[in-house]
N, C-alpha and C. Protein backbone atom coordinates (compact mmCIF):
# COMPACT_ATOMS: atom_id res chain seq x y z
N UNK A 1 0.83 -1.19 0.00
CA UNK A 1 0.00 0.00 0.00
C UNK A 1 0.88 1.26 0.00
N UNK A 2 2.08 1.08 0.99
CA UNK A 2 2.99 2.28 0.67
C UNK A 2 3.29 2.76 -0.72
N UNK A 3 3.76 1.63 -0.86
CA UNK A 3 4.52 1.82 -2.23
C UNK A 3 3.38 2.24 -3.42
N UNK A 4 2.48 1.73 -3.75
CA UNK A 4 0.94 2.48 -3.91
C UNK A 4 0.82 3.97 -4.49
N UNK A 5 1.05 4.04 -2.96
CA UNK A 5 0.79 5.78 -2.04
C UNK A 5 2.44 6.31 -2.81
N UNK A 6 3.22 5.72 -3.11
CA UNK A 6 3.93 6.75 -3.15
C UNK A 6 4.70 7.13 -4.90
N UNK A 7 3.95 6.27 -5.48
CA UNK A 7 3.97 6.25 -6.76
C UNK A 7 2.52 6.99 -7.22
N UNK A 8 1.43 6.97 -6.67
CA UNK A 8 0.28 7.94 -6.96
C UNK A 8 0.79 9.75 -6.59
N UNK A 9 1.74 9.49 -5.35
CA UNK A 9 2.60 11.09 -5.35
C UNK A 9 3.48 11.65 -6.23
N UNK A 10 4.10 10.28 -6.46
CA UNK A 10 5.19 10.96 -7.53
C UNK A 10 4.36 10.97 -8.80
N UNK A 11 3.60 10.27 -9.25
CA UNK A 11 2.88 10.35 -10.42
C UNK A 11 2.13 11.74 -10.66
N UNK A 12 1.56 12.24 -9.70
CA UNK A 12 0.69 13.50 -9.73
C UNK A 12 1.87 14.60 -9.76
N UNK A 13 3.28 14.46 -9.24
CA UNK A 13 4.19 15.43 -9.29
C UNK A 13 4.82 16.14 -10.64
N UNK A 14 4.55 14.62 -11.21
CA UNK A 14 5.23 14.85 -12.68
C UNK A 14 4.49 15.03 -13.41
N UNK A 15 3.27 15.27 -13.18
CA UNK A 15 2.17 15.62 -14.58
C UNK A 15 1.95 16.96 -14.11
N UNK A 16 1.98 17.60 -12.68
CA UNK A 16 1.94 18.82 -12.14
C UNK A 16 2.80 19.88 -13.06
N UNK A 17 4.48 18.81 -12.93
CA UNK A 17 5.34 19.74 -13.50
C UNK A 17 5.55 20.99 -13.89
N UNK A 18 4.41 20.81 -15.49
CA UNK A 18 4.79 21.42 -16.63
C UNK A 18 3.42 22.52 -16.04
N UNK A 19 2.56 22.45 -15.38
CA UNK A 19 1.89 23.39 -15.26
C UNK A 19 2.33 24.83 -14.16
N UNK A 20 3.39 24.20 -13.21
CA UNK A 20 4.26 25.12 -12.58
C UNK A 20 5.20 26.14 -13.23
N UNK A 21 6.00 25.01 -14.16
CA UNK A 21 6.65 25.99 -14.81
C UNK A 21 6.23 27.03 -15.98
N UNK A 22 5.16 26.83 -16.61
CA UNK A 22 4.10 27.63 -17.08
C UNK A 22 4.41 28.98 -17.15
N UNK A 23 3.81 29.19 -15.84
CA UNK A 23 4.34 30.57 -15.34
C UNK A 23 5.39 31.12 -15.17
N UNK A 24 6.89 30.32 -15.32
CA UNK A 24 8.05 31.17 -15.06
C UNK A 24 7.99 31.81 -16.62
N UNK A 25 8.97 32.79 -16.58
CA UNK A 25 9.55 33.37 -18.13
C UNK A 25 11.17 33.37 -17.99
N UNK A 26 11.52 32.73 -19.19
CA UNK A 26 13.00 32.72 -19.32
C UNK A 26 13.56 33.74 -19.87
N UNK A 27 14.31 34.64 -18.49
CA UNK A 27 15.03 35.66 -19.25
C UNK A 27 15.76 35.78 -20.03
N UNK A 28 16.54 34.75 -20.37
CA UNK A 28 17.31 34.76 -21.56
C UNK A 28 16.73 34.34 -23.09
N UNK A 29 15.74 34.17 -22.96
CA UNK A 29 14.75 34.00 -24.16
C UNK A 29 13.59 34.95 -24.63
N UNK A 30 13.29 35.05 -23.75
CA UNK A 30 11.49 35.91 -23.18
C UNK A 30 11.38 37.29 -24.40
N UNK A 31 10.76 37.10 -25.23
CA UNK A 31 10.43 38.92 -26.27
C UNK A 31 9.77 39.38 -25.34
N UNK A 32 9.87 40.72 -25.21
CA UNK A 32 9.24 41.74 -24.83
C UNK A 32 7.69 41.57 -24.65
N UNK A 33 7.37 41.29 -25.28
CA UNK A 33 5.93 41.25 -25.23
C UNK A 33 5.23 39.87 -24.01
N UNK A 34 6.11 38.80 -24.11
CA UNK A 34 6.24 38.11 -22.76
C UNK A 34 6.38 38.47 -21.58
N UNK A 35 7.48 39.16 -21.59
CA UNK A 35 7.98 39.76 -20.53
C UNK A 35 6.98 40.62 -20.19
N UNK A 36 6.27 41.44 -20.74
CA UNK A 36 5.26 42.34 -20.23
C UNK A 36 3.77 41.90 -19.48
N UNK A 37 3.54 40.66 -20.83
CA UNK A 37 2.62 39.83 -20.25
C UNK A 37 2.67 38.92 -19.14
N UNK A 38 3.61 38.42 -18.53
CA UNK A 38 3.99 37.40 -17.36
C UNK A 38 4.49 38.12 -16.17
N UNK A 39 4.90 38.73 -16.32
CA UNK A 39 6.02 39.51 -15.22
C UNK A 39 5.12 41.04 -13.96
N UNK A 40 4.77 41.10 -13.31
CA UNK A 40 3.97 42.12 -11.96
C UNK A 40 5.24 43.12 -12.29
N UNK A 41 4.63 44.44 -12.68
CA UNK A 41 5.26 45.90 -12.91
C UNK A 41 6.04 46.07 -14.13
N UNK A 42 5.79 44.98 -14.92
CA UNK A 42 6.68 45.30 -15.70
C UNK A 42 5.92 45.79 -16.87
N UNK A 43 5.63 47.08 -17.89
CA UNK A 43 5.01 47.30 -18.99
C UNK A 43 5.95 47.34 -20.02
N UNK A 44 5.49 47.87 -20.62
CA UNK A 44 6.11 47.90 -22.46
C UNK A 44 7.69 48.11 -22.39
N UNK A 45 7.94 49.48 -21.79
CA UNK A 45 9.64 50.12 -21.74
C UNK A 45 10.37 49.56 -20.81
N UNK A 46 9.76 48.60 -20.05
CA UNK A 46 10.73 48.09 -19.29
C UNK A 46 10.97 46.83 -19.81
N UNK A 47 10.07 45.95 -20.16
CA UNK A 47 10.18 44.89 -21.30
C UNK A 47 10.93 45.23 -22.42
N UNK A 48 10.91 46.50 -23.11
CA UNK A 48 11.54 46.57 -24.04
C UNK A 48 13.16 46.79 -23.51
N UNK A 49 13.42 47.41 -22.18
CA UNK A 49 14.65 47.93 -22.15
C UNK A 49 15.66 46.42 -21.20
N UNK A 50 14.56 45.68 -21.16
CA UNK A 50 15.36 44.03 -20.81
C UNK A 50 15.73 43.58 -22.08
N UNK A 51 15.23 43.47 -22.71
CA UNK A 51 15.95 43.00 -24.22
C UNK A 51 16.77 43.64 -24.55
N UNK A 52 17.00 44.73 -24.59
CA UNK A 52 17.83 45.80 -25.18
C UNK A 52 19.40 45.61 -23.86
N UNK A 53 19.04 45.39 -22.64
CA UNK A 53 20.02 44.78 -22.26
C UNK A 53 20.70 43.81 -22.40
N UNK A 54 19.57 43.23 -22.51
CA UNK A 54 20.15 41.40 -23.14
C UNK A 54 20.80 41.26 -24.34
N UNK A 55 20.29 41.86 -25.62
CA UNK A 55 20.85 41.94 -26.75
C UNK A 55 22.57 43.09 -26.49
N UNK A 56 22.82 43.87 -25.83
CA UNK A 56 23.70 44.39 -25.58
C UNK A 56 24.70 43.84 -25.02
N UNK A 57 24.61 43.39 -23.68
CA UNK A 57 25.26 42.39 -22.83
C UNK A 57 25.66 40.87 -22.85
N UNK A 58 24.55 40.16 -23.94
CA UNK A 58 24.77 39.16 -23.52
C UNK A 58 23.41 38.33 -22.74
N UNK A 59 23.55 37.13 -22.90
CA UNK A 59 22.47 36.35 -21.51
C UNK A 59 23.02 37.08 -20.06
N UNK A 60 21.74 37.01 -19.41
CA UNK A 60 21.81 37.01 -17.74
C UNK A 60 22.21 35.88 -17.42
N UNK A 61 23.37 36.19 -16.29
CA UNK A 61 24.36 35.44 -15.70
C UNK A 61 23.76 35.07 -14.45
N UNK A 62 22.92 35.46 -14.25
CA UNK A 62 21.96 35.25 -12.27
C UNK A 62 20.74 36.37 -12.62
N UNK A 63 19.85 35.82 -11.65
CA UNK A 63 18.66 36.58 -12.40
C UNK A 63 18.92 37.99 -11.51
N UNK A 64 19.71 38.52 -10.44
CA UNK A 64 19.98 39.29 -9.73
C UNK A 64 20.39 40.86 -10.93
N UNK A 65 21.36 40.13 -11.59
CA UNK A 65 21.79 40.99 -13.04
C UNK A 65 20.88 41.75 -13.63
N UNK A 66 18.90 41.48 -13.57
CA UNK A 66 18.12 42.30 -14.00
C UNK A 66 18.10 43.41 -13.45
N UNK A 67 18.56 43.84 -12.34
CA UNK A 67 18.80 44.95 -11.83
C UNK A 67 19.56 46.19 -12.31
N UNK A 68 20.33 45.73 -12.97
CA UNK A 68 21.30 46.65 -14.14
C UNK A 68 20.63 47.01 -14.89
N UNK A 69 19.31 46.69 -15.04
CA UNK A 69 18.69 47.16 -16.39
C UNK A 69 18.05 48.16 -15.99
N UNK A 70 18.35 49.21 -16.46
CA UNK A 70 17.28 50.58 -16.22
C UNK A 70 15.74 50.67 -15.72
N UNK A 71 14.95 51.04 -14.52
CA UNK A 71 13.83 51.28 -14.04
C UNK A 71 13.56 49.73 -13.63
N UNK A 72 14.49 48.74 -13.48
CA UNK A 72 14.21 47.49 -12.79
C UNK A 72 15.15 47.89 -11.50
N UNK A 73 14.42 47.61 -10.02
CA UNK A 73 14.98 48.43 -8.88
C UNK A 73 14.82 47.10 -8.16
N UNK A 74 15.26 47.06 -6.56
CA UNK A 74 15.10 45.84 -5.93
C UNK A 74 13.49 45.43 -5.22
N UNK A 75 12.47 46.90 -5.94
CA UNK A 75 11.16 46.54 -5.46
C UNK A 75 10.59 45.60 -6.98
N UNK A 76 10.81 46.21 -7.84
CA UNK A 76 10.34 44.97 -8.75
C UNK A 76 11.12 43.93 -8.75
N UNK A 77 12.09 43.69 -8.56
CA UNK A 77 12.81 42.12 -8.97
C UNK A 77 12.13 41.39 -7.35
N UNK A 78 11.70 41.89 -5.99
CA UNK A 78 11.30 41.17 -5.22
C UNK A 78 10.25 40.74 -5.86
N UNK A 79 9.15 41.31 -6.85
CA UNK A 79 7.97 41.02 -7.17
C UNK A 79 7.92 39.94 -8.08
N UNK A 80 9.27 39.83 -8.95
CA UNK A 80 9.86 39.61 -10.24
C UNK A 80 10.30 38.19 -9.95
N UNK A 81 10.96 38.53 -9.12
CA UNK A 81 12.09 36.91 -9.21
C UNK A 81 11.39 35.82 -9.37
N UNK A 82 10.84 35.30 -8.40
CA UNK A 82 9.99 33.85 -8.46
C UNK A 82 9.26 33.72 -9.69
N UNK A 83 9.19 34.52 -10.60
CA UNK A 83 8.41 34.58 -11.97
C UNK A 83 9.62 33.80 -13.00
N UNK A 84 10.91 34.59 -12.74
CA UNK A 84 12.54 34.56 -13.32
C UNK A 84 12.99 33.25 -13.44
N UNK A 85 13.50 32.66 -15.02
CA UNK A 85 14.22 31.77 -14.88
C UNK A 85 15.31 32.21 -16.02
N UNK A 86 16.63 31.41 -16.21
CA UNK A 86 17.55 31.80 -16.89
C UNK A 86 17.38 30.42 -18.00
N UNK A 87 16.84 29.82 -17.24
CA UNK A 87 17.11 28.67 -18.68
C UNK A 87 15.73 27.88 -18.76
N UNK A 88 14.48 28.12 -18.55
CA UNK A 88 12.95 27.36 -18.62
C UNK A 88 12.09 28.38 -18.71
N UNK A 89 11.19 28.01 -19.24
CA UNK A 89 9.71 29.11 -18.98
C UNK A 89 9.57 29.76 -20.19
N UNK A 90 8.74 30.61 -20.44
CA UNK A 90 7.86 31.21 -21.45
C UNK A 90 8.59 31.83 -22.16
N UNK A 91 8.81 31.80 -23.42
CA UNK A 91 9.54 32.99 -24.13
C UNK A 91 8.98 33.28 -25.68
N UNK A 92 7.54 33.57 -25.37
CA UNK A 92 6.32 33.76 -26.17
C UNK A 92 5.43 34.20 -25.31
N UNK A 93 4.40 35.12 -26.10
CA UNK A 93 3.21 35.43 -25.40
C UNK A 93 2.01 34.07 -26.04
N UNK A 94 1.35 33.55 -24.67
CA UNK A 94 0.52 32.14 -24.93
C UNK A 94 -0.61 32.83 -25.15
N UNK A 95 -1.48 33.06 -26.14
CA UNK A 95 -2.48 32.94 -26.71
C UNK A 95 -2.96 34.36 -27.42
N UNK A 96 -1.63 34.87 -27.86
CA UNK A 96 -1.37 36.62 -28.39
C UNK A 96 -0.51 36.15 -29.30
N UNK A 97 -0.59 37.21 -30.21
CA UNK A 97 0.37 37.58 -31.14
C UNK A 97 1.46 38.20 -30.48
N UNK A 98 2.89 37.13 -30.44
CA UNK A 98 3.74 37.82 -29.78
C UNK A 98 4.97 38.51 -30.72
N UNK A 99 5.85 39.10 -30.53
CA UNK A 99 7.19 39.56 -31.29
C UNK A 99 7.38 38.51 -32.32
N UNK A 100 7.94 38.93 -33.18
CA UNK A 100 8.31 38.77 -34.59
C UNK A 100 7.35 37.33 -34.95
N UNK A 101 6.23 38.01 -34.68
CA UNK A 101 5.08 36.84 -35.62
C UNK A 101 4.91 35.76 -35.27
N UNK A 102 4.92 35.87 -33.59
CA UNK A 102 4.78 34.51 -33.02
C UNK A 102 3.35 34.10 -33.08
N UNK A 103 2.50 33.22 -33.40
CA UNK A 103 1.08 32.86 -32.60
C UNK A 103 1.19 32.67 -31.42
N UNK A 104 -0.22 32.31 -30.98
CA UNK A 104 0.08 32.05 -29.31
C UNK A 104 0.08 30.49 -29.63
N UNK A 105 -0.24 29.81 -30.85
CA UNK A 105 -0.35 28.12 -30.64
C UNK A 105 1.43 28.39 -31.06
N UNK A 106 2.03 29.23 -31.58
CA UNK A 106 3.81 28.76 -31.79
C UNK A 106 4.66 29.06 -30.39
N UNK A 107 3.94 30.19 -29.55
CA UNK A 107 4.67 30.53 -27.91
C UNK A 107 5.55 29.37 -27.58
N UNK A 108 6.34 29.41 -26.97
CA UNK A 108 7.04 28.10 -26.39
C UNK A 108 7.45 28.66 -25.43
N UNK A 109 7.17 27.53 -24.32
CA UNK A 109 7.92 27.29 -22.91
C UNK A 109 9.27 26.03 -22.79
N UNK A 110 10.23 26.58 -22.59
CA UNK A 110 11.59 25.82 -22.90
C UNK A 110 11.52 24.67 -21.60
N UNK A 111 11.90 24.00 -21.77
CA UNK A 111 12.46 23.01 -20.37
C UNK A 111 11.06 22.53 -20.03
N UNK A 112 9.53 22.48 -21.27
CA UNK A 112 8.89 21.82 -20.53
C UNK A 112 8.03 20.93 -21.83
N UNK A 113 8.13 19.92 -21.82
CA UNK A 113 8.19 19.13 -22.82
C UNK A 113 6.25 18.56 -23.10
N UNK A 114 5.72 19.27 -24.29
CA UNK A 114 4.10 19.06 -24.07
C UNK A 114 3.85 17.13 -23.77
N UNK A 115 2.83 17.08 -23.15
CA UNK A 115 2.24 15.92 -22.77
C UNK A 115 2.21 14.81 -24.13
N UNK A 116 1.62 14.94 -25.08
CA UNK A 116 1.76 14.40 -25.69
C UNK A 116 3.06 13.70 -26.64
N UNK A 117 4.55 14.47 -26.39
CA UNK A 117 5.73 14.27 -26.35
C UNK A 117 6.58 13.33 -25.60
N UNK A 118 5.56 13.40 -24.33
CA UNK A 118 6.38 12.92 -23.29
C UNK A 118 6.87 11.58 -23.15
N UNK A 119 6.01 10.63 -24.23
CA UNK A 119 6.50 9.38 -24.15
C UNK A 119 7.23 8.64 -25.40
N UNK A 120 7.39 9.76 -26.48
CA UNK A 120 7.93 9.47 -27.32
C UNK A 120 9.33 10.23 -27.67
């Protein structure tokens, strides 16, 4: 019965997964228009001026580094972070027309592999 019980936990963990990470956005991927859509305080010029860092600089090295980016302060990245990933999560707007002619059925979330994938 343990053993049961503890394969019905891990089973529900791993189908959970992909709906957790959902919500992160990968900063090193994320268009602007993601970033605006996923992210608490963040609108258009600040979305736009993360890319414009990113494309300048390079990928973010720690998500702490968003702070360098102009009008991102340590009250939005508290709001911010737990949203923040450097290498998983959204880097499309899901069910919008996102940057350079994305659909929302083309959006992709990196590091999370759709259900129907999963066993092949």
């Amino acid at each position: 019965m343990r053993k049961f019980f503890t394969s019905v936990v891990l089973a529900a963990g791993l189908l959970s997964s992909p709906f957790l990470l959902a919500d992160m956005v990968n900063l090193n991927k994320a268009t602007a228009a993601a970033l605006q859509e996923n992210l608490k305080g963040v609108g258009e010029k600040k979305a736009q001026a993360i890319v414009a860092y990113r494309t300048e600089h390079g990928a973010f090295k720690t998500l702490d580094e968003i702070k360098e980016v102009k009008g991102i302060g340590d009250g939005i990245f508290k709001k911010i972070k737990v949203d923040l990933s450097l290498t998983e999560g959204v880097t499309g707007v899901i069910g919008k027309a996102g940057a350079k002619g994305e659909s929302g059925d083309e959006a992709k979330s990196e590091g999370v592999k759709p259900v129907e994938d999963a066993e092949g």
